[in-house]
C-alpha atoms as a PDB file:
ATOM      1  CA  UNK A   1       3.550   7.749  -3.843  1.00  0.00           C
ATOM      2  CA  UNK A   2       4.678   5.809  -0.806  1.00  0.00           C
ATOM      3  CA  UNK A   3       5.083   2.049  -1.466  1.00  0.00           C
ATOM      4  CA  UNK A   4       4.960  -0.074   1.919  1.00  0.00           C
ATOM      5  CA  UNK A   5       6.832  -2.977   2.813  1.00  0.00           C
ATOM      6  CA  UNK A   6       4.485  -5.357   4.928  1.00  0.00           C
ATOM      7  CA  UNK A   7       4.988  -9.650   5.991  1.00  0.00           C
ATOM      8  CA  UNK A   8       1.879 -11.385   5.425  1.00  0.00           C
ATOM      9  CA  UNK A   9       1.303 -15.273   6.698  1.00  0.00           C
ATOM     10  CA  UNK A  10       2.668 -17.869   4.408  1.00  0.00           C
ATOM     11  CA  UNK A  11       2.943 -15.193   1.515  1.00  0.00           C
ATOM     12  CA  UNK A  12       5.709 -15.028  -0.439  1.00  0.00           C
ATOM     13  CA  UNK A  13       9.007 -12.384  -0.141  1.00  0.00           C
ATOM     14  CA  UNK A  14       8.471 -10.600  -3.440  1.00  0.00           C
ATOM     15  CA  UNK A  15      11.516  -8.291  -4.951  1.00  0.00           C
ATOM     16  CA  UNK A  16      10.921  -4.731  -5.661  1.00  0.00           C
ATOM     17  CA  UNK A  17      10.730  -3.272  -9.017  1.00  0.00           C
ATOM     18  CA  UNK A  18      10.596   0.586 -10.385  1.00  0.00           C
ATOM     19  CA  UNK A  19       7.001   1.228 -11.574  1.00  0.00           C
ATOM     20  CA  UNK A  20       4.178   2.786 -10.878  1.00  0.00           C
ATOM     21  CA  UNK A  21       4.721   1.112  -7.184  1.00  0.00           C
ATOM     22  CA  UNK A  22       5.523  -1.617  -5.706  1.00  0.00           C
ATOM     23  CA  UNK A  23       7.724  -3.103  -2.617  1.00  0.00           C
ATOM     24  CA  UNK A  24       8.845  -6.342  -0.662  1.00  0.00           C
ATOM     25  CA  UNK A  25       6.366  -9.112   0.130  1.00  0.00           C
ATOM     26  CA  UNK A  26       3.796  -9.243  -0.718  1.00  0.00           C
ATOM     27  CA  UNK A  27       3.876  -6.117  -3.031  1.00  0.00           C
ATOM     28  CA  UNK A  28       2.138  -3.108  -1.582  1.00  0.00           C
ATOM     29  CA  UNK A  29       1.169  -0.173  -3.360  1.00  0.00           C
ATOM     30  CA  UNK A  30      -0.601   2.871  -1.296  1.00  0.00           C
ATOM     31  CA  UNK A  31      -2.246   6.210  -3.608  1.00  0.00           C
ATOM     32  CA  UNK A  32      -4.400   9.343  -2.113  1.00  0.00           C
ATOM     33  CA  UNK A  33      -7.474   8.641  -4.270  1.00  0.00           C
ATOM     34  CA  UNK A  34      -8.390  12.789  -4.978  1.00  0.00           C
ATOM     35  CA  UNK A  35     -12.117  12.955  -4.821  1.00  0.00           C
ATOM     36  CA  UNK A  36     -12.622  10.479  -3.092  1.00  0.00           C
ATOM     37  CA  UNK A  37     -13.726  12.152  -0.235  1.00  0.00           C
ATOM     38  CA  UNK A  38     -11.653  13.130   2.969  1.00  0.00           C
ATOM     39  CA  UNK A  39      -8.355  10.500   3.439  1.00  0.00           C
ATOM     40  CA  UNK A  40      -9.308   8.059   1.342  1.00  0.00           C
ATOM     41  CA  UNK A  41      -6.339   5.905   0.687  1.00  0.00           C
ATOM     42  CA  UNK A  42      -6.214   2.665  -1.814  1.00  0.00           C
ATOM     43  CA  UNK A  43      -3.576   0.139  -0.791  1.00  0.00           C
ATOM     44  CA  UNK A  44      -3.109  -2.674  -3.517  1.00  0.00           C
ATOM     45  CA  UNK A  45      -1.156  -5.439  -2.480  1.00  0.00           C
ATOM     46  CA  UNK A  46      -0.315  -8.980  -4.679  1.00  0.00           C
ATOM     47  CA  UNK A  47       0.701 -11.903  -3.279  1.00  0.00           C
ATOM     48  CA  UNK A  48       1.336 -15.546  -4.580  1.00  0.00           C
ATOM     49  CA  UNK A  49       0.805 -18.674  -2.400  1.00  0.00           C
ATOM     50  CA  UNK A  50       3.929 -20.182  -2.860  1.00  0.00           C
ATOM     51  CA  UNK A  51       7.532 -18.796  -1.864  1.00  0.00           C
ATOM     52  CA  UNK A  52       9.587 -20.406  -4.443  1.00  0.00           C
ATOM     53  CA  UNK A  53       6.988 -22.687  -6.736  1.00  0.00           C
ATOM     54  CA  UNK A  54       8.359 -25.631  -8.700  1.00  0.00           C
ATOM     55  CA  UNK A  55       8.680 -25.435 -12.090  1.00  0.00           C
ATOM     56  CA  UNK A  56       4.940 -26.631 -14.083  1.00  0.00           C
ATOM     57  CA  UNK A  57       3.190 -26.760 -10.746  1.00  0.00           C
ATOM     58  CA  UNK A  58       0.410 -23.970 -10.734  1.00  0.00           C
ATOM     59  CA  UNK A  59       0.630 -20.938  -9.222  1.00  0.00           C
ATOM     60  CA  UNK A  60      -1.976 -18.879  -7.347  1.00  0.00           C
ATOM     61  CA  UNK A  61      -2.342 -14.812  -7.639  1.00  0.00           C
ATOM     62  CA  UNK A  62      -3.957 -12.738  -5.492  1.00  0.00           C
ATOM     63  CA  UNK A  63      -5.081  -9.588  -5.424  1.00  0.00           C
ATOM     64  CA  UNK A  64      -6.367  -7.461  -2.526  1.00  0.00           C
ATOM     65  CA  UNK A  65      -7.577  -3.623  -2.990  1.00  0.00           C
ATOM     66  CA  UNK A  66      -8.368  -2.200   0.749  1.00  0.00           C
ATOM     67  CA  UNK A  67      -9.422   1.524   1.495  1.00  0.00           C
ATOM     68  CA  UNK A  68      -7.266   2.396   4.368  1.00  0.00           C
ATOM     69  CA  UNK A  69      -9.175   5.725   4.616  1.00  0.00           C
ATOM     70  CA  UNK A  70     -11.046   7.321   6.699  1.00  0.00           C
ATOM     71  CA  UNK A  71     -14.090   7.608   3.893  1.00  0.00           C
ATOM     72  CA  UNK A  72     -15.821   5.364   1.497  1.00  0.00           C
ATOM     73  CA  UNK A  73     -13.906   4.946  -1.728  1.00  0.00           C
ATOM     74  CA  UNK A  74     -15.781   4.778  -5.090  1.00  0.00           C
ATOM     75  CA  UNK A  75     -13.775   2.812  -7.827  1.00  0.00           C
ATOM     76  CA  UNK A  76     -15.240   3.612 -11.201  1.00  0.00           C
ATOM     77  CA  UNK A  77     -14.463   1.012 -14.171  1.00  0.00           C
ATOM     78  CA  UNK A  78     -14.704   1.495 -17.948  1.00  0.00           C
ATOM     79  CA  UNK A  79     -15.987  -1.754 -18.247  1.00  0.00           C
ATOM     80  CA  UNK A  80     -16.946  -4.926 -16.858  1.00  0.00           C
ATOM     81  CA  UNK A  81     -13.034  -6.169 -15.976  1.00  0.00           C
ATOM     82  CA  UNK A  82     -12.272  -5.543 -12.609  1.00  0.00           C
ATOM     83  CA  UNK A  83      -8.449  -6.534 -12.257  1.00  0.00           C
ATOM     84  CA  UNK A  84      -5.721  -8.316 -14.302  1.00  0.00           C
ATOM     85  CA  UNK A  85      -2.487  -9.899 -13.962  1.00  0.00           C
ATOM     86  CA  UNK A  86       0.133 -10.174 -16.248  1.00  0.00           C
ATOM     87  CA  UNK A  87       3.788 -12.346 -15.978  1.00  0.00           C
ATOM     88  CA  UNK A  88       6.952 -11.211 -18.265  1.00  0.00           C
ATOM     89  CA  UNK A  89       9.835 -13.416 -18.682  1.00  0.00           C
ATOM     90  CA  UNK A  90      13.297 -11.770 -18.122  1.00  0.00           C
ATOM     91  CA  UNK A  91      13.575 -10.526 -21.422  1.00  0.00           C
ATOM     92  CA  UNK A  92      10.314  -8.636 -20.906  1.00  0.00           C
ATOM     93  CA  UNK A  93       8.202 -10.714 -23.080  1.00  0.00           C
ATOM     94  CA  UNK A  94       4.548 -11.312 -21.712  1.00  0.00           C
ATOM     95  CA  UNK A  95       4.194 -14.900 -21.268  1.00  0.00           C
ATOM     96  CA  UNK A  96       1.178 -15.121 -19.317  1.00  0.00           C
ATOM     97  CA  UNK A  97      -2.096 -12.635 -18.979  1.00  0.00           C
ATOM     98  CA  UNK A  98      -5.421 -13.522 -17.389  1.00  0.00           C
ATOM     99  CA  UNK A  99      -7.654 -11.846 -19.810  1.00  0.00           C
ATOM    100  CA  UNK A 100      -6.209 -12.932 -22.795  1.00  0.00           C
ATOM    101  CA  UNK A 101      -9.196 -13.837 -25.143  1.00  0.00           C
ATOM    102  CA  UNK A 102     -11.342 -12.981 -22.746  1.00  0.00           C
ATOM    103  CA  UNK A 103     -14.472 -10.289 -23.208  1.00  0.00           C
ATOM    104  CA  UNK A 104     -16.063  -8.293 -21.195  1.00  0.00           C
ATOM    105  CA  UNK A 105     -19.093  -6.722 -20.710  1.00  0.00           C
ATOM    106  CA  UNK A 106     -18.991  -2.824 -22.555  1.00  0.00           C
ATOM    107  CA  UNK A 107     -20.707  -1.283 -19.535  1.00  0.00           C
ATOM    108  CA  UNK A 108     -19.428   1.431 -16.829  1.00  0.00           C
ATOM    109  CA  UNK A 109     -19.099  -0.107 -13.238  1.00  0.00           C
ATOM    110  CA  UNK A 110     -19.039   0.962  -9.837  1.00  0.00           C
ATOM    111  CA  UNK A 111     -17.547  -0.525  -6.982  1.00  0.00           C
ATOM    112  CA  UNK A 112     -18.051   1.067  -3.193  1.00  0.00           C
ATOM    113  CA  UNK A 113     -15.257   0.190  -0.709  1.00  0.00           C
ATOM    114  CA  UNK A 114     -15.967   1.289   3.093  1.00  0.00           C
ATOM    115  CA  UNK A 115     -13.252   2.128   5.444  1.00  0.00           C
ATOM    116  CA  UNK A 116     -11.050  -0.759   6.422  1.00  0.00           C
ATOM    117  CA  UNK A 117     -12.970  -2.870   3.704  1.00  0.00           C
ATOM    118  CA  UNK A 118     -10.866  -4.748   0.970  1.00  0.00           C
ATOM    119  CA  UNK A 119     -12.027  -6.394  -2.190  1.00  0.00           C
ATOM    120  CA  UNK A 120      -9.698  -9.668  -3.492  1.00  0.00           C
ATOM    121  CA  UNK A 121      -9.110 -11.135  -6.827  1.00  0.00           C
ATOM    122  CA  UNK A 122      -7.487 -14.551  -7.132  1.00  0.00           C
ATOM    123  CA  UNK A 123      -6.383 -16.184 -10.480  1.00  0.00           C
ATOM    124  CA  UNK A 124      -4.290 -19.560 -11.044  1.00  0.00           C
ATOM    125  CA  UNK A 125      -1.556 -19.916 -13.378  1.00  0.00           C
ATOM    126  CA  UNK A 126      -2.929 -23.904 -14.620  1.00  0.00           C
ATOM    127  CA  UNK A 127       0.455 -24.869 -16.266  1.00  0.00           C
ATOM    128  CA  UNK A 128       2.771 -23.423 -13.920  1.00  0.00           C
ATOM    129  CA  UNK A 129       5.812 -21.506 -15.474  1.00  0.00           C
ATOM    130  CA  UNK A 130       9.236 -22.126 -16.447  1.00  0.00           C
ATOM    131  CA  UNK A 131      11.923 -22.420 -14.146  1.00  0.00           C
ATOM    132  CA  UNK A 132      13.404 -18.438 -14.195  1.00  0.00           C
ATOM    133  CA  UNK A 133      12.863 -15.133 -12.785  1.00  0.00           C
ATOM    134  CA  UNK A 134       9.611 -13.297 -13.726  1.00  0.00           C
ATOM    135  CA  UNK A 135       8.221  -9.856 -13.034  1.00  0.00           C
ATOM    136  CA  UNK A 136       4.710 -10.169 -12.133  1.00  0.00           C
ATOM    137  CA  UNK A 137       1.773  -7.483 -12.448  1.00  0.00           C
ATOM    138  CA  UNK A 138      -1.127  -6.748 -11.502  1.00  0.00           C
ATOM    139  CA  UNK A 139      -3.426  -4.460 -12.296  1.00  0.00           C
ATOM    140  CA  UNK A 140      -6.629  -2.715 -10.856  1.00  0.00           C
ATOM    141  CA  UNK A 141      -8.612  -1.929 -14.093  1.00  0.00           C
ATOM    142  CA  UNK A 142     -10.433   1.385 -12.875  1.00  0.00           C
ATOM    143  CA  UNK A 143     -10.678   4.274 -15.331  1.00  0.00           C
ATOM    144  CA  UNK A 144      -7.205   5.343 -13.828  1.00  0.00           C
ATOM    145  CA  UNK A 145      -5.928   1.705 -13.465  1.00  0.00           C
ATOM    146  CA  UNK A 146      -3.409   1.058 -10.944  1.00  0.00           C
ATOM    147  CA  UNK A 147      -0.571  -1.783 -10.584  1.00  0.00           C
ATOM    148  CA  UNK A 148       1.509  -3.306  -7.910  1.00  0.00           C
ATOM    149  CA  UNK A 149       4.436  -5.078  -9.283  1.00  0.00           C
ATOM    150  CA  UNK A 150       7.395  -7.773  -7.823  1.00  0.00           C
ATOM    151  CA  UNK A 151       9.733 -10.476  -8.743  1.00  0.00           C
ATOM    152  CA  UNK A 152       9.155 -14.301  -8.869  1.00  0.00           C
ATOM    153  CA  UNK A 153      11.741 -16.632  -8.970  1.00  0.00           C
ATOM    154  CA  UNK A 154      10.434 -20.200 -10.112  1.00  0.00           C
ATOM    155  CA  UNK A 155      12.652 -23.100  -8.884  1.00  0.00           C
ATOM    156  CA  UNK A 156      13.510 -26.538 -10.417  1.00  0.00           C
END
């Protein structure tokens, strides 16, 4: 799989980390989707809306799945949870995950993305994290989930 580097706006510079894919900011991830029909191509890319956030100030995640195929992509979900995102510290200890204690609904979903269409998810970190370097991920919950992954470094 081909990770792309791409500058976005006021997005941050993210890090690169070995994974499933991931690359410079924001994080881009790019997979063939087989049976999807023709070129169908998912990019995931995350971004966060701050280049180096303070320390306890929140921080904002985003996000974006877009089919940069030449067909309509089908995303099929084993439940009602479309996405996640999850922080580790350096260590590698979680210290922050969006759908902790949540539930979701125990159906199968479908989600249709068109050519050149994208689909975003944004969640806020309230209380902000630690000053440190983090390794942030996110996730795309389909039945074969998918991840982009970078680096954070929170400042003083």
């Amino acid at each position: 799989m081909n990770a792309a580097v791409r500058a976005f706006g006021p997005t941050v510079a993210l890090v690169c980390l070995a994974g499933f894919a991931c690359a410079a900011g924001p994080a881009d991830e790019a997979a063939g989707q087989p049976g999807a029909g023709g070129d169908a191509e998912l990019r995931l890319s995350l971004s966060v809306d701050e280049e180096s956030p303070k320390s306890g100030a929140p921080i904002v995640l985003e996000l974006t799945a877009t089919n940069e195929g030449e067909a309509a992509l089908i995303l099929d979900f084993p439940d009602g949870q479309r996405y996640d995102f999850e922080v580790f510290s350096e260590d590698g200890a979680s210290v922050w995950r969006w759908a902790d204690g949540m539930f979701f609904a125990q159906v199968l979903g479908r989600e249709t993305l068109d050519p050149g269409a994208s689909l975003r998810w944004t969640e806020r970190i309230e209380s902000g994290l630690s000053v440190g370097t983090y390794r942030i991920v996110a996730m795309l919950t389909t039945v074969d989930t998918r991840s982009v992954e970078a680096m954070l470094t929170v400042a003083p």
